[in-house]
C-alpha atoms as a PDB file:
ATOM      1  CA  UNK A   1       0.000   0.000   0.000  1.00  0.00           C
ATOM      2  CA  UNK A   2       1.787   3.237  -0.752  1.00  0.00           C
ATOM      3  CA  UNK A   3       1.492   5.848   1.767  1.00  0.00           C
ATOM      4  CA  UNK A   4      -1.428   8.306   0.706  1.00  0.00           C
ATOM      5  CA  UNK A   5      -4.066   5.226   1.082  1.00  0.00           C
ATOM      6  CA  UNK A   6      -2.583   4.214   4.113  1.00  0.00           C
ATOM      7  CA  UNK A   7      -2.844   7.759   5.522  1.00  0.00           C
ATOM      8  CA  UNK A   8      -6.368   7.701   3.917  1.00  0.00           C
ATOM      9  CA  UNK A   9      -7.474   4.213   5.110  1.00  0.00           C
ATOM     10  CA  UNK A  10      -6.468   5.146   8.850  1.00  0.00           C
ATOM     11  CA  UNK A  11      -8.899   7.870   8.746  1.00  0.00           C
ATOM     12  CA  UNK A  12     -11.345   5.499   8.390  1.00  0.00           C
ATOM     13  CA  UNK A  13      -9.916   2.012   9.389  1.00  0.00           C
ATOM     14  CA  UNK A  14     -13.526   0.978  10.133  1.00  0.00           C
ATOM     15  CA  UNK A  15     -15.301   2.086   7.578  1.00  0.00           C
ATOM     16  CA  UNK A  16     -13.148   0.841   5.050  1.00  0.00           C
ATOM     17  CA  UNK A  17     -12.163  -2.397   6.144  1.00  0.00           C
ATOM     18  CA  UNK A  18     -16.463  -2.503   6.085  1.00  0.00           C
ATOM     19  CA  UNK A  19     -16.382  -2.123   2.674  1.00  0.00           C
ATOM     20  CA  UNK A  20     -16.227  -4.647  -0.112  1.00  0.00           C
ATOM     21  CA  UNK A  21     -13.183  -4.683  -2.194  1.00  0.00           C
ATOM     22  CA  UNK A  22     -13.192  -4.801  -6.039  1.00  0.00           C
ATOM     23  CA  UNK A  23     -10.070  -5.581  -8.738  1.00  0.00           C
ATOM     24  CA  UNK A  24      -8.886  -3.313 -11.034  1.00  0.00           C
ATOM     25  CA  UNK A  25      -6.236  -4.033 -13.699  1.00  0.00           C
ATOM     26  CA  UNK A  26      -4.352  -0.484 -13.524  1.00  0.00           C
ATOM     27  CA  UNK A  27      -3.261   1.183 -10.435  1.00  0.00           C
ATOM     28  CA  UNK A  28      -3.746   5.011  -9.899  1.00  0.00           C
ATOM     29  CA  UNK A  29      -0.156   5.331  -9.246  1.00  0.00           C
ATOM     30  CA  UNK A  30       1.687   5.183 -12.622  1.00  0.00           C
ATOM     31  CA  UNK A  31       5.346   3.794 -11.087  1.00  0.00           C
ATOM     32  CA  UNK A  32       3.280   0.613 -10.829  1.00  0.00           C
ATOM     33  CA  UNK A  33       2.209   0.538 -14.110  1.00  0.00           C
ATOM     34  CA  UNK A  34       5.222   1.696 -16.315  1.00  0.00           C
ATOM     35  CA  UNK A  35       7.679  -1.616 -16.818  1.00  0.00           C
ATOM     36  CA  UNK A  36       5.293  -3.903 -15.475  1.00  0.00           C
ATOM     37  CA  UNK A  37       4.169  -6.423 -17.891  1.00  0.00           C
ATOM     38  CA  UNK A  38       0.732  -8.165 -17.871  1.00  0.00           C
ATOM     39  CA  UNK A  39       2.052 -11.389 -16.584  1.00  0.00           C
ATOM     40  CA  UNK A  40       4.286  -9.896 -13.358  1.00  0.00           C
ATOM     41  CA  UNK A  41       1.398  -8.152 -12.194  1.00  0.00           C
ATOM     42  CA  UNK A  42       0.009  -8.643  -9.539  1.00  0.00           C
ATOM     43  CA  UNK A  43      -3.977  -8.342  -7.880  1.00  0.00           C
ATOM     44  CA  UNK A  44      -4.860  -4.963  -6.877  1.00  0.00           C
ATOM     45  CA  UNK A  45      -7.761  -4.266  -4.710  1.00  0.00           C
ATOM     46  CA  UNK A  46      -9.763  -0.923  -4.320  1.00  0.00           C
ATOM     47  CA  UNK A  47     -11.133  -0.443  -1.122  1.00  0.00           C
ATOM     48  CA  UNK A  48     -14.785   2.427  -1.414  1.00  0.00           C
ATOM     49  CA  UNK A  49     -13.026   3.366  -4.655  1.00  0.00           C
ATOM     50  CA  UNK A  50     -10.198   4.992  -3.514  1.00  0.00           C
ATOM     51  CA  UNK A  51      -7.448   3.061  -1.262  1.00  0.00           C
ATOM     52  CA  UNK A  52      -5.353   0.147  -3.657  1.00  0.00           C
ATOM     53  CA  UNK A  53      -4.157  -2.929  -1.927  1.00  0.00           C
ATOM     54  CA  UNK A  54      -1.446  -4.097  -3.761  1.00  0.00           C
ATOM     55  CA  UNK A  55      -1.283  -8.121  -2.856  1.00  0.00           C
ATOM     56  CA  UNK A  56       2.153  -8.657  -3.974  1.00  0.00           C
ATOM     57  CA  UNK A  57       2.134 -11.920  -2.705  1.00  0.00           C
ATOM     58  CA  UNK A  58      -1.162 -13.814  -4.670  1.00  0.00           C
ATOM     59  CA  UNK A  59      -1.078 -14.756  -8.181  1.00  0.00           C
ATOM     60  CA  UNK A  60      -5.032 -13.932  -8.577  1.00  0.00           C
ATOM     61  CA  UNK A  61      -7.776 -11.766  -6.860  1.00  0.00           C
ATOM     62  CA  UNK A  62      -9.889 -14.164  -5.926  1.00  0.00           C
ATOM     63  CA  UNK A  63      -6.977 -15.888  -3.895  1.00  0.00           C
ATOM     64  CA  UNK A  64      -6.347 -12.127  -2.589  1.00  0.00           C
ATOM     65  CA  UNK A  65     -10.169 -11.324  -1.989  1.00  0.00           C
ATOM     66  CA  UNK A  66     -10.766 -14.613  -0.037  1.00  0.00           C
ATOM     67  CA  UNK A  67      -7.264 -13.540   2.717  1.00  0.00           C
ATOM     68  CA  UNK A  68      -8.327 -10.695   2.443  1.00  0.00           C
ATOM     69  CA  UNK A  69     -11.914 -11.081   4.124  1.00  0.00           C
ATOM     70  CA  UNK A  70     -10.460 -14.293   6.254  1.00  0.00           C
ATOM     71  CA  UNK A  71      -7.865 -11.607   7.694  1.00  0.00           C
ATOM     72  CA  UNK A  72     -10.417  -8.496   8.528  1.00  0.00           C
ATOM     73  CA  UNK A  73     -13.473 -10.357   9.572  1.00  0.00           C
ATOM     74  CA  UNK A  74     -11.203 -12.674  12.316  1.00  0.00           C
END
């Protein structure tokens, strides 16, 4: 997560770990994008349209989305 979401997501920790999360192929912040190519990306989540998760660590969102929800709702 690069530091403007996180500042944004602790304003509302809450709120936004309350809201769903949805994929999106391009990241807002263009030092992701540039260099990357389609098959070393890797899921990025947006959290009330506005904070990216960048799961660096999953090949997929759907294996992202499910830690994902495991993680907040335990």
């Amino acid at each position: 997560m690069f530091a403007p979401c996180h500042i944004k997501l602790l304003s509302d920790l809450q709120g936004y770990l309350r809201s769903r999360i949805r994929f999106v192929d391009k990241s807002k912040y263009e030092s992701v994008n540039v260099g990357s190519s389609r098959s070393q990306r890797y899921p990025i989540g947006l959290l009330n349209g506005e904070i990216e998760v960048h799961f660096q660590h999953y090949v997929n969102g759907m294996e992202a989305e499910e830690r994902w929800y495991r993680r907040v709702h335990s």
